[in-house]
N, C-alpha and C. Protein backbone atom coordinates (compact mmCIF):
# COMPACT_ATOMS: atom_id res chain seq x y z
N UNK A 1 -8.39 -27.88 3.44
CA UNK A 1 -8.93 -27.24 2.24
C UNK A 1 -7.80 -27.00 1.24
N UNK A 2 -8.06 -27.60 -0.15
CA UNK A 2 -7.20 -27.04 -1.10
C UNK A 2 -6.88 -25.70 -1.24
N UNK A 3 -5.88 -25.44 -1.46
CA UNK A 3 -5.52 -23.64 -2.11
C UNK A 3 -6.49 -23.55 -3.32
N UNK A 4 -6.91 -24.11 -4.28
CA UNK A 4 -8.00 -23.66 -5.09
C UNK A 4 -9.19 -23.42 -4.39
N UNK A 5 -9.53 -24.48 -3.72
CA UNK A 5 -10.75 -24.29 -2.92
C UNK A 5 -10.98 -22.96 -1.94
N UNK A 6 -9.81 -22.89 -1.40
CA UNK A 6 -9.83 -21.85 -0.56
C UNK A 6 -9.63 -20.34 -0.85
N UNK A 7 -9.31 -20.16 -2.43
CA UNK A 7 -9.04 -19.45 -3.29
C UNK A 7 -10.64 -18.76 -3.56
N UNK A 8 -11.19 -20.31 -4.40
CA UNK A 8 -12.51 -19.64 -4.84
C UNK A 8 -13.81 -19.48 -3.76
N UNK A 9 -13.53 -19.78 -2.38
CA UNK A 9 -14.53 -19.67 -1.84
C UNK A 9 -13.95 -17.98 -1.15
N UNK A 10 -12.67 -17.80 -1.13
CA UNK A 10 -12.93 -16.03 -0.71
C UNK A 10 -13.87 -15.34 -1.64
N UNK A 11 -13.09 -15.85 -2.84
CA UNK A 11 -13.66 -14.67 -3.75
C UNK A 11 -15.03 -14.52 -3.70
N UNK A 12 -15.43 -15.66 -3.67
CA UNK A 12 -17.58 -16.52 -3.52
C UNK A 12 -17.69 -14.80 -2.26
N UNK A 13 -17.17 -15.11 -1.19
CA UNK A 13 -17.66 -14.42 -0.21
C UNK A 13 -17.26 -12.84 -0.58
N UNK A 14 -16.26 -12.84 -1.23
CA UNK A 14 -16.08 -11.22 -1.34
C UNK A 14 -17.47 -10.88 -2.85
N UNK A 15 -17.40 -11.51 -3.20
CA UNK A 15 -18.83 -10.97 -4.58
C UNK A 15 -17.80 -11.43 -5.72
N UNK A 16 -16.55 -11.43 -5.83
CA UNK A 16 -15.85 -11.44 -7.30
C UNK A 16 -16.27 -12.55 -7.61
N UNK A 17 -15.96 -12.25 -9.37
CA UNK A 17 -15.64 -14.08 -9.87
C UNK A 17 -14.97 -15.13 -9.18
N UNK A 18 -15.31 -16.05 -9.47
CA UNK A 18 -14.10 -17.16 -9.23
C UNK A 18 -13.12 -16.81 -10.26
N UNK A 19 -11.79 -17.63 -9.30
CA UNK A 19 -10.50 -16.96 -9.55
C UNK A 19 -10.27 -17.32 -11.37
N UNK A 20 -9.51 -16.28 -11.76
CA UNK A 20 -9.72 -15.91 -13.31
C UNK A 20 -8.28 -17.13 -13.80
N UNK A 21 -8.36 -17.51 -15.10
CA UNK A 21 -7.10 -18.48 -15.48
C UNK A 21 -5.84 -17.38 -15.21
N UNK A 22 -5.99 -16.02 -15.70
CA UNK A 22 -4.39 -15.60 -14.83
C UNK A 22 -4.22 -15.21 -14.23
N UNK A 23 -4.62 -15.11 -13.15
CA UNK A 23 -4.13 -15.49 -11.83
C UNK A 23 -4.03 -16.58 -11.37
N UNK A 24 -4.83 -17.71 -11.72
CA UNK A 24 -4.26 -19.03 -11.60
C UNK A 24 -3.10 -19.46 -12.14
N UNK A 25 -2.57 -18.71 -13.22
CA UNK A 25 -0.97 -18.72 -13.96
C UNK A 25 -0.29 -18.73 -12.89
N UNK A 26 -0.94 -17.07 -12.53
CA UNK A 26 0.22 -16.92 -11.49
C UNK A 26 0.42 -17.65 -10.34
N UNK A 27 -0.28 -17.61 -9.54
CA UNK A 27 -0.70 -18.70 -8.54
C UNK A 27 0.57 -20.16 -8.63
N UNK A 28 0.31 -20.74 -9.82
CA UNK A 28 0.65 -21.87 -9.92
C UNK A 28 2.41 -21.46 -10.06
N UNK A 29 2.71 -20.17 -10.48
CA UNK A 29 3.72 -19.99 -11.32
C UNK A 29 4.78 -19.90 -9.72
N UNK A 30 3.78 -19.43 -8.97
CA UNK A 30 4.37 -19.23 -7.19
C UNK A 30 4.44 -20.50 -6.93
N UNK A 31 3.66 -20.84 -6.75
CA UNK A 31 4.00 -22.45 -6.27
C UNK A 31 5.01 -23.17 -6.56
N UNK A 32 5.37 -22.97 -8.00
CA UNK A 32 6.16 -23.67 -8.56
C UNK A 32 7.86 -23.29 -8.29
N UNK A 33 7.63 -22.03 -7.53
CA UNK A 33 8.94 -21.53 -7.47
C UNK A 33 8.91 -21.36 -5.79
N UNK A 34 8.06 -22.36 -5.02
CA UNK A 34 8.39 -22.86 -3.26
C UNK A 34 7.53 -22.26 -2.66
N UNK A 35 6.34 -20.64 -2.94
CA UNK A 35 5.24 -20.26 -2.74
C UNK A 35 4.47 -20.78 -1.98
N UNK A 36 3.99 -20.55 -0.68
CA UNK A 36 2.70 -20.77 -0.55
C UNK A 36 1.75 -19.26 -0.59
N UNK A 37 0.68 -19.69 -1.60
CA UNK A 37 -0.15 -18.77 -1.87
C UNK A 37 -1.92 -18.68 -1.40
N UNK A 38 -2.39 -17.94 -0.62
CA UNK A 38 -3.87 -17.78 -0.64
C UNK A 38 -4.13 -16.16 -1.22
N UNK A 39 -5.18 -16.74 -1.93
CA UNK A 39 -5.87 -15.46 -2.26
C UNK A 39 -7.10 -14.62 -1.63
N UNK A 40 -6.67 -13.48 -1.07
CA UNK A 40 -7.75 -13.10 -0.14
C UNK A 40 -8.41 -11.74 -0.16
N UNK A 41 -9.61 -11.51 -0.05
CA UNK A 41 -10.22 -10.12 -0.28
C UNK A 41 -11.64 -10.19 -1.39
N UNK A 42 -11.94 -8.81 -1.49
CA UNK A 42 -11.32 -7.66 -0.84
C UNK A 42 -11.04 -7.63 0.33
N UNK A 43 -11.61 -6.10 1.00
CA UNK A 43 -11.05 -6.02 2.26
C UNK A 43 -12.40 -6.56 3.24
N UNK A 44 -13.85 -6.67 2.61
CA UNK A 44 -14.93 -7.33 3.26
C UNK A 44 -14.66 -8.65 4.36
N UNK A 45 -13.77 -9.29 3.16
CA UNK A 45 -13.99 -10.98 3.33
C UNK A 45 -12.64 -10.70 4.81
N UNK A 46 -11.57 -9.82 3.92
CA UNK A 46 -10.02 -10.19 5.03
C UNK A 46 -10.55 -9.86 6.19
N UNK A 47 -11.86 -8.31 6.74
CA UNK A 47 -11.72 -7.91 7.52
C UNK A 47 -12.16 -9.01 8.34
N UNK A 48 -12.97 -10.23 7.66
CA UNK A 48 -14.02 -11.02 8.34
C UNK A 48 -12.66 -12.16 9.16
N UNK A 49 -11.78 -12.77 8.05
CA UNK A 49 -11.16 -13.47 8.39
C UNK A 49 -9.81 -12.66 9.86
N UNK A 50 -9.76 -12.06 9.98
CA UNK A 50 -9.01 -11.81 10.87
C UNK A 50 -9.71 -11.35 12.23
N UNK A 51 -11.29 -11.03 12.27
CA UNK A 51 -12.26 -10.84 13.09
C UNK A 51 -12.29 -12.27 13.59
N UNK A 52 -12.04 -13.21 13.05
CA UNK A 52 -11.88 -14.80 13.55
C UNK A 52 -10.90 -15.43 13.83
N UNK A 53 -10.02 -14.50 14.19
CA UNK A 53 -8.85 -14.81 14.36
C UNK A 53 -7.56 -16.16 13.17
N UNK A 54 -8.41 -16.03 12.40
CA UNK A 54 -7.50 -16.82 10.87
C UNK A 54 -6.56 -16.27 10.40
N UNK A 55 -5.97 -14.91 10.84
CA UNK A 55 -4.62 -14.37 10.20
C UNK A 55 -3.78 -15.65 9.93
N UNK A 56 -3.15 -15.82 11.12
CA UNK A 56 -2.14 -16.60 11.34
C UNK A 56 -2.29 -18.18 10.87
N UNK A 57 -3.89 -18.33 10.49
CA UNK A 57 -3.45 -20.19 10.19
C UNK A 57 -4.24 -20.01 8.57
N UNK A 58 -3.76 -18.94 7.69
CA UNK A 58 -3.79 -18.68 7.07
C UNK A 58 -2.65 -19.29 6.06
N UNK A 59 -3.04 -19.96 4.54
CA UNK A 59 -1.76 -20.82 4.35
C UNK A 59 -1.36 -19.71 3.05
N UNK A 60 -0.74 -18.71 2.85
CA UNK A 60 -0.35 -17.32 2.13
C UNK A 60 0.63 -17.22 2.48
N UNK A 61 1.23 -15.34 1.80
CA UNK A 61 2.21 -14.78 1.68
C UNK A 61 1.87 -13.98 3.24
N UNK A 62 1.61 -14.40 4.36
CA UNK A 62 1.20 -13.62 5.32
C UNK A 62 2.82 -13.01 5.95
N UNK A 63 2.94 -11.81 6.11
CA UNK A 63 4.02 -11.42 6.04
C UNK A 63 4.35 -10.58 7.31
N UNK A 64 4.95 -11.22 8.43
CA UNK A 64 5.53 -10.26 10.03
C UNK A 64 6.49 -9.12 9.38
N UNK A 65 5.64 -7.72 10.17
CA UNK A 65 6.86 -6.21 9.80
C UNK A 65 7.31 -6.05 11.04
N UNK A 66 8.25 -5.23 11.00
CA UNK A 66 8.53 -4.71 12.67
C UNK A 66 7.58 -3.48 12.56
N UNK A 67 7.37 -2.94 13.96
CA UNK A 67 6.83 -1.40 13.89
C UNK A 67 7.38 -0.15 12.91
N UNK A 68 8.56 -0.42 12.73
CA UNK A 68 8.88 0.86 12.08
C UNK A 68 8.25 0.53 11.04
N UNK A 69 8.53 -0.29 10.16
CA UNK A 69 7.88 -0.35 8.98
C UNK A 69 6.62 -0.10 8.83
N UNK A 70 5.99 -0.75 9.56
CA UNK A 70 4.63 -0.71 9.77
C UNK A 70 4.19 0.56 9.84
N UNK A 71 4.37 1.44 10.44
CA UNK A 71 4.57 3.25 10.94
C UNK A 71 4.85 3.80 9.53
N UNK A 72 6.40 3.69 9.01
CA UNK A 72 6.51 4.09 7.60
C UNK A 72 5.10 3.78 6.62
N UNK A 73 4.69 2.67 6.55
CA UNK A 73 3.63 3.11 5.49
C UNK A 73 2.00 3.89 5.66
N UNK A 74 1.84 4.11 7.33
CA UNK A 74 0.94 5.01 7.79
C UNK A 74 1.24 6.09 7.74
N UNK A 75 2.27 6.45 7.24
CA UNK A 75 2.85 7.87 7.06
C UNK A 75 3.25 8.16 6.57
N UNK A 76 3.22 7.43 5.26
CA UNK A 76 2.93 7.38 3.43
C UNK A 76 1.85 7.67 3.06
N UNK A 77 0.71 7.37 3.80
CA UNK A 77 -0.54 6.82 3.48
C UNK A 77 -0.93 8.47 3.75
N UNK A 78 -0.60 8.67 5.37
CA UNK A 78 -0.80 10.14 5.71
C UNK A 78 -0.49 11.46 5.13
N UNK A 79 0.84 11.05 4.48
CA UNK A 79 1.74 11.90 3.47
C UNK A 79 1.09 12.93 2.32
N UNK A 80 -0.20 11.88 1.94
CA UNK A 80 -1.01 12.40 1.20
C UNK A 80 -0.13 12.25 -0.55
N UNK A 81 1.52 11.80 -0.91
CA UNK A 81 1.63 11.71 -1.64
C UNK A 81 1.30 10.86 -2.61
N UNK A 82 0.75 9.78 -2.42
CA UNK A 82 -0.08 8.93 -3.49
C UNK A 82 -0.99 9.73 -4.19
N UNK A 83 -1.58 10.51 -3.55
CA UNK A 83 -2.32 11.15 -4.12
C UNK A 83 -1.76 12.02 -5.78
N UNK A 84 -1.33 12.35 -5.72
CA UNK A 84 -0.32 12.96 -7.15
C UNK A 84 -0.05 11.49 -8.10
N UNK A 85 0.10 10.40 -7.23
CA UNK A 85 -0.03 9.39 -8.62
C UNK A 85 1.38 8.74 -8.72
N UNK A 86 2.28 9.24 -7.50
CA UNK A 86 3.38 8.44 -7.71
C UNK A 86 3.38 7.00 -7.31
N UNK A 87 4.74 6.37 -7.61
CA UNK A 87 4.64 4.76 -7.23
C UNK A 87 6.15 5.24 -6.10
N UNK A 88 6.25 4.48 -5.05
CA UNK A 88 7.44 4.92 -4.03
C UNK A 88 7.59 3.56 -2.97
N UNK A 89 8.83 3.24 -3.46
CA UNK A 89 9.35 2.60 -2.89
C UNK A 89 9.84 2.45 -1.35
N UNK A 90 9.18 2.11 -0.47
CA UNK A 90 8.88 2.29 1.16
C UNK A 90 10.15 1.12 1.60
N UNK A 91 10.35 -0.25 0.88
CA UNK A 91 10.76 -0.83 2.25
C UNK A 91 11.57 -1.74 0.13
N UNK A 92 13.13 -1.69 1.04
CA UNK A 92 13.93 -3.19 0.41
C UNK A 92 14.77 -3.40 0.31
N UNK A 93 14.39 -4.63 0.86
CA UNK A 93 15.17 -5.47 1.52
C UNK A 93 15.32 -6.77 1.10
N UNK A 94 16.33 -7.22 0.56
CA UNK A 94 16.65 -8.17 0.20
C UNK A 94 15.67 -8.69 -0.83
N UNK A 95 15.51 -7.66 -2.04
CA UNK A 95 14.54 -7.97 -3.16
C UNK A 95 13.01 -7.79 -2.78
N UNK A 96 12.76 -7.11 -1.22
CA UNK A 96 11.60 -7.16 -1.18
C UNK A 96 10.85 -5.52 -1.43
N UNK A 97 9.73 -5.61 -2.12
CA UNK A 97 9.41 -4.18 -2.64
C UNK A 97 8.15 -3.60 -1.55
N UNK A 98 8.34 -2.84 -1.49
CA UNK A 98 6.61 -1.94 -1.15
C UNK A 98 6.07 -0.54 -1.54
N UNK A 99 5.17 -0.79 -2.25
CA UNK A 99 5.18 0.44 -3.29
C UNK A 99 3.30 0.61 -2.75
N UNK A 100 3.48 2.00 -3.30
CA UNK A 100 2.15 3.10 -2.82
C UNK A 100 2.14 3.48 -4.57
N UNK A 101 0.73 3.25 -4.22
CA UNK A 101 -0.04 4.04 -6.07
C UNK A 101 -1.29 4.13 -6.32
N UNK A 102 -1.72 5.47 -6.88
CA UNK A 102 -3.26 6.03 -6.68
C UNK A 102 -3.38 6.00 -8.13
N UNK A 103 -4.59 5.97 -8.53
CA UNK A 103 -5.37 6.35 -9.94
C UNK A 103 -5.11 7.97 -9.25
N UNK A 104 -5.36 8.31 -11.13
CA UNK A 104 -5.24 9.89 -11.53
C UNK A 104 -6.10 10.51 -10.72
N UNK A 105 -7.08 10.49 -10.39
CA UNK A 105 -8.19 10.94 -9.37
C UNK A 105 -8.06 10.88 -8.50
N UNK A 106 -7.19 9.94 -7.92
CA UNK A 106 -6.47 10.18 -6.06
C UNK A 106 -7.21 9.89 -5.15
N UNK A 107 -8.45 8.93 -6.06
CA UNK A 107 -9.48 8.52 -4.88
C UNK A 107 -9.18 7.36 -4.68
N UNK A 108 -8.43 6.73 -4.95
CA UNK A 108 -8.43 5.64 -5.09
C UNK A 108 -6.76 4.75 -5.00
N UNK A 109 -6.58 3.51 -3.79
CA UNK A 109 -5.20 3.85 -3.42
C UNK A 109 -4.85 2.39 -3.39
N UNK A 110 -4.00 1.96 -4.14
CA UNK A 110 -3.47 0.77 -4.13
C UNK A 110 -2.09 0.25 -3.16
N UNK A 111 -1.81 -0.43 -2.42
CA UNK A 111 -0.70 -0.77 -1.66
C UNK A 111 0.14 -2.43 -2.19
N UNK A 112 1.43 -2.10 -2.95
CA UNK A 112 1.74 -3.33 -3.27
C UNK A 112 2.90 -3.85 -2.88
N UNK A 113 2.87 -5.25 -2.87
CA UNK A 113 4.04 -5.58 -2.08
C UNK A 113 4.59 -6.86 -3.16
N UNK A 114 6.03 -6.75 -3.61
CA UNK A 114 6.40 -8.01 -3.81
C UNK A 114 7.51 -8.59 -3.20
N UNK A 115 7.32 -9.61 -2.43
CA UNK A 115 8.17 -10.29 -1.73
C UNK A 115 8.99 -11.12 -2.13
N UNK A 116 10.29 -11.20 -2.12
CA UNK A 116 11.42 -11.85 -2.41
C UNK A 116 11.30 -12.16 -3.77
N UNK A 117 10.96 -10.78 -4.29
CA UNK A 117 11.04 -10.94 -5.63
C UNK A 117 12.15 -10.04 -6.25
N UNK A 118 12.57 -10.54 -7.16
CA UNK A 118 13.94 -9.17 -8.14
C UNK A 118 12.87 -8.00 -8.36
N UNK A 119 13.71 -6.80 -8.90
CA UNK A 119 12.95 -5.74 -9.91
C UNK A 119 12.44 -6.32 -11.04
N UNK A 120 13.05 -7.38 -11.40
CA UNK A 120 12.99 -7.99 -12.66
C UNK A 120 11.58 -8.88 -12.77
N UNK A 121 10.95 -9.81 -11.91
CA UNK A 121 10.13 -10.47 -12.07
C UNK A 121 9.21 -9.50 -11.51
N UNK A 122 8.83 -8.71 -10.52
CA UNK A 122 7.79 -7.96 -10.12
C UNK A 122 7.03 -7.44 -11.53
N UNK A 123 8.08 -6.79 -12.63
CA UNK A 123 8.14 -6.18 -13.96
C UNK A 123 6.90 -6.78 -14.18
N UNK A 124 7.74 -8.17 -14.61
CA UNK A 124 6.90 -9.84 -15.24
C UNK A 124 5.83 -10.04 -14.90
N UNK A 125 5.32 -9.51 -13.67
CA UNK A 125 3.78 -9.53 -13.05
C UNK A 125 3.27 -8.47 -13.40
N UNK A 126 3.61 -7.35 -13.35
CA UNK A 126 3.12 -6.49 -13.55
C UNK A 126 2.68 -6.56 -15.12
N UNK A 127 3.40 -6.26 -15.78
CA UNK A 127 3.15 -6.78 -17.19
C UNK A 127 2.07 -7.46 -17.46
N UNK A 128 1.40 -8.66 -17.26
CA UNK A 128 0.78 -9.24 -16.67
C UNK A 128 -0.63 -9.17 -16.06
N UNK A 129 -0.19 -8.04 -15.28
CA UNK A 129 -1.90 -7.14 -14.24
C UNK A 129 -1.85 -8.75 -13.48
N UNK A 130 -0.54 -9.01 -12.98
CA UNK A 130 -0.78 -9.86 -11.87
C UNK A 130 -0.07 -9.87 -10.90
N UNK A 131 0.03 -8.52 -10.60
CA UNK A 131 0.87 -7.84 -9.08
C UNK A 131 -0.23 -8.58 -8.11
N UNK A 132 0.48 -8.25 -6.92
CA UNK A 132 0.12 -8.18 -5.55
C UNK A 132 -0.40 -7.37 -4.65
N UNK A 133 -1.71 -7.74 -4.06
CA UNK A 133 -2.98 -6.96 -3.50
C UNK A 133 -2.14 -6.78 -2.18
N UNK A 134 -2.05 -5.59 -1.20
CA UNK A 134 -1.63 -6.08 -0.10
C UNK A 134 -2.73 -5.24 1.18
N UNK A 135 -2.77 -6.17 1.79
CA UNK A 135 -3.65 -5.87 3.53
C UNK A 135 -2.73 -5.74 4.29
N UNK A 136 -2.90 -4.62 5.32
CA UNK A 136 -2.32 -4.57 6.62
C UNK A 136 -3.04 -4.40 7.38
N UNK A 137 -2.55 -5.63 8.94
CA UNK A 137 -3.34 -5.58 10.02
C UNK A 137 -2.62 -5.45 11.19
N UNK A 138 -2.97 -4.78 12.19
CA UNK A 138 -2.31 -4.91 13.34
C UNK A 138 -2.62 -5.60 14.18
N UNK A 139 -2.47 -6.89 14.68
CA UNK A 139 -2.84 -7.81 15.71
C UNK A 139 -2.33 -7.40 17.08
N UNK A 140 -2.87 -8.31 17.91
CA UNK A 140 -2.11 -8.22 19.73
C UNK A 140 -0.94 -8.88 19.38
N UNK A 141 -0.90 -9.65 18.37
CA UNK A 141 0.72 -10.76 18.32
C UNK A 141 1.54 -9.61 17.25
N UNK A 142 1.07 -8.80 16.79
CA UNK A 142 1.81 -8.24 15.86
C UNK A 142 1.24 -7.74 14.22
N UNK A 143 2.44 -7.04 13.49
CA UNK A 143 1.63 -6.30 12.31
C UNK A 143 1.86 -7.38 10.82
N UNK A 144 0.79 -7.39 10.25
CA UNK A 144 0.96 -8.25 9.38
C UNK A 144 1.04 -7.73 7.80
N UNK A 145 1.08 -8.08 6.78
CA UNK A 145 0.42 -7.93 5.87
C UNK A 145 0.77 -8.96 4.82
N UNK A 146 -0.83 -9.09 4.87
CA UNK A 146 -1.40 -10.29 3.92
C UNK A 146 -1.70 -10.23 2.62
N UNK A 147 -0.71 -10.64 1.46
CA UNK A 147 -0.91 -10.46 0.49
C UNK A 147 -1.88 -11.27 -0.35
N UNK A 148 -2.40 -10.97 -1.32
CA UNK A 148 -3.12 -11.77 -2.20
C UNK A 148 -2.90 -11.78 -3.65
N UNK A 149 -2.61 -11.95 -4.70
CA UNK A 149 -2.25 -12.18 -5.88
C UNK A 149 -3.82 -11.37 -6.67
N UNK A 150 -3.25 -10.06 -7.36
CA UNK A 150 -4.68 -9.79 -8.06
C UNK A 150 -4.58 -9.38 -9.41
N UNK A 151 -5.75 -9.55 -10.27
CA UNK A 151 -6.13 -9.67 -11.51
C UNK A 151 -6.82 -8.79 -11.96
N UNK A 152 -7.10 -7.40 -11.15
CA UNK A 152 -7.87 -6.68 -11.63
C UNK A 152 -7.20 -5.14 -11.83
N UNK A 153 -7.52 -4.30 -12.66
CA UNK A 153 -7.24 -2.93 -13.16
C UNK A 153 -7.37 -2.21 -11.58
N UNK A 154 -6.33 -1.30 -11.96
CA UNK A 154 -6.18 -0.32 -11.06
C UNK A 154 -7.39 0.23 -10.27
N UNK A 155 -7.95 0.34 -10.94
CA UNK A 155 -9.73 1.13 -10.80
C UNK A 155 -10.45 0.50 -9.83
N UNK A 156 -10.25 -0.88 -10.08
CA UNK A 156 -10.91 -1.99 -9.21
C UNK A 156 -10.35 -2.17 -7.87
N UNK A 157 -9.52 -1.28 -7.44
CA UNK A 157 -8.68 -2.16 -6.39
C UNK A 157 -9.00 -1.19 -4.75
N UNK A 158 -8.62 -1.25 -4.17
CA UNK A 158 -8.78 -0.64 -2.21
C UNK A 158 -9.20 0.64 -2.47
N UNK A 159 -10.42 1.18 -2.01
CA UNK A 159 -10.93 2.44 -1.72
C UNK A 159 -10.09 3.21 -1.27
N UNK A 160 -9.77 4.57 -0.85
CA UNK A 160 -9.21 5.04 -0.24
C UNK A 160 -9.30 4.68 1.45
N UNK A 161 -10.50 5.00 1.85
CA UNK A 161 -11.18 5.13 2.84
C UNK A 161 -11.68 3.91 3.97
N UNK A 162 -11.38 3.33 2.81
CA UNK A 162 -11.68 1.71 3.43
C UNK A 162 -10.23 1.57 3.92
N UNK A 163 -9.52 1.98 2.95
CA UNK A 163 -8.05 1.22 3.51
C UNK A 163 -6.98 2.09 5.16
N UNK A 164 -7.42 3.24 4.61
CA UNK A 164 -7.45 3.92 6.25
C UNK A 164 -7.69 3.74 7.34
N UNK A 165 -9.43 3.65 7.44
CA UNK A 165 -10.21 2.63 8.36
C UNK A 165 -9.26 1.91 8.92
N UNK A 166 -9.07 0.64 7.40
CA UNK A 166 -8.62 -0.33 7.86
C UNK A 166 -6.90 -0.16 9.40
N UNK A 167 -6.64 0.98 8.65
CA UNK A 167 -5.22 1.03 9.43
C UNK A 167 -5.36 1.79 10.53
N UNK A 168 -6.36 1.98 10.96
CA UNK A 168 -6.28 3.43 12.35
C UNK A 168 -7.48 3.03 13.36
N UNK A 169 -8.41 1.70 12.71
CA UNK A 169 -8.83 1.25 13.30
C UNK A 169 -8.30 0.04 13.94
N UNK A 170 -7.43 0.11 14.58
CA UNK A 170 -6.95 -1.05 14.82
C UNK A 170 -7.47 -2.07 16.21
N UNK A 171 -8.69 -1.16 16.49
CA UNK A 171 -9.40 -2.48 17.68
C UNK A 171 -10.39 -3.59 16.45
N UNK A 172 -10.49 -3.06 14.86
CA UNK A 172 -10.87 -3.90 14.75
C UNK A 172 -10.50 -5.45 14.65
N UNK A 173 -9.39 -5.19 14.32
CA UNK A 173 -8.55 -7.08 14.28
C UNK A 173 -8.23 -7.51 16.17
């Protein structure tokens, strides 16, 4: 399956549009700089794909943490400080970012990751509104998180509650 193809049939299954021209910028703009990119979510479609065991032959930014890390951002998450609206820098390493950020209302909780990227180009995406969606899963082989390239306003992005679930339920993957 093409990366477009496989692009627009998540989105088909998650309810969104097909994928928007910028994020296809971006998309292409990864590629072009050695990227391999899939776009995946929300968290409906990921929870489905990793219920099928597709983490791993997944052709993305699918990304191995060790435990600590993995731990550090459940206890960010637990921290309750997103909630106030800050952005906080959890993990970097060698240009790689992981940042926590809530809408003003605190219902609502975004997790972003940019990988082997400068401060400088993350900016460039951001700028943009074409940061990085990020999923975390805990497998029997290990903790992942699967990024996806997204195009939508803050507002639009991981429930609170869903994304908890997602992390404390971990017999579901």
């Amino acid at each position: 399956m093409s990366a477009d193809n496989f692009i627009s049939e998540r989105r088909e299954l998650s309810g969104l549009p097909l994928i928007s021209k910028r994020t296809r910028d971006v998309v292409e703009g990864l590629k072009s700089r050695g990227y391999k990119v899939a776009v995946l979510g929300p968290t409906r479609a990921f929870y489905g794909e990793v219920k099928k065991g597709l983490l791993n032959k997944i052709e993305g930014l699918v990304v191995p943490v060790s435990d600590a890390v993995y731990t550090n951002v459940l206890n960010f998450v637990d921290s309750g400080d997103y909630q106030r609206g800050r952005v906080e820098g959890l993990l970097k390493d060698n240009y790689a970012y992981l940042l926590a950020y809530s809408t003003d209302d605190g219902r609502r909780l975004a997790l972003v990751y940019s990988i082997y990227f400068s401060a400088e180009d993350y900016h460039k995406l951001e700028e943009r509104r074409g940061g990085l969606n990020l999923f975390i899963a805990s497998t029997d082989k290990g903790n992942y998180f699967a990024v996806r390239i997204r195009d939508v306003e803050w507002k639009h992005v991981i429930k609170r509650n869903t994304l908890l679930d997602a992390l404390r339920e971990k017999e579901r993957f």
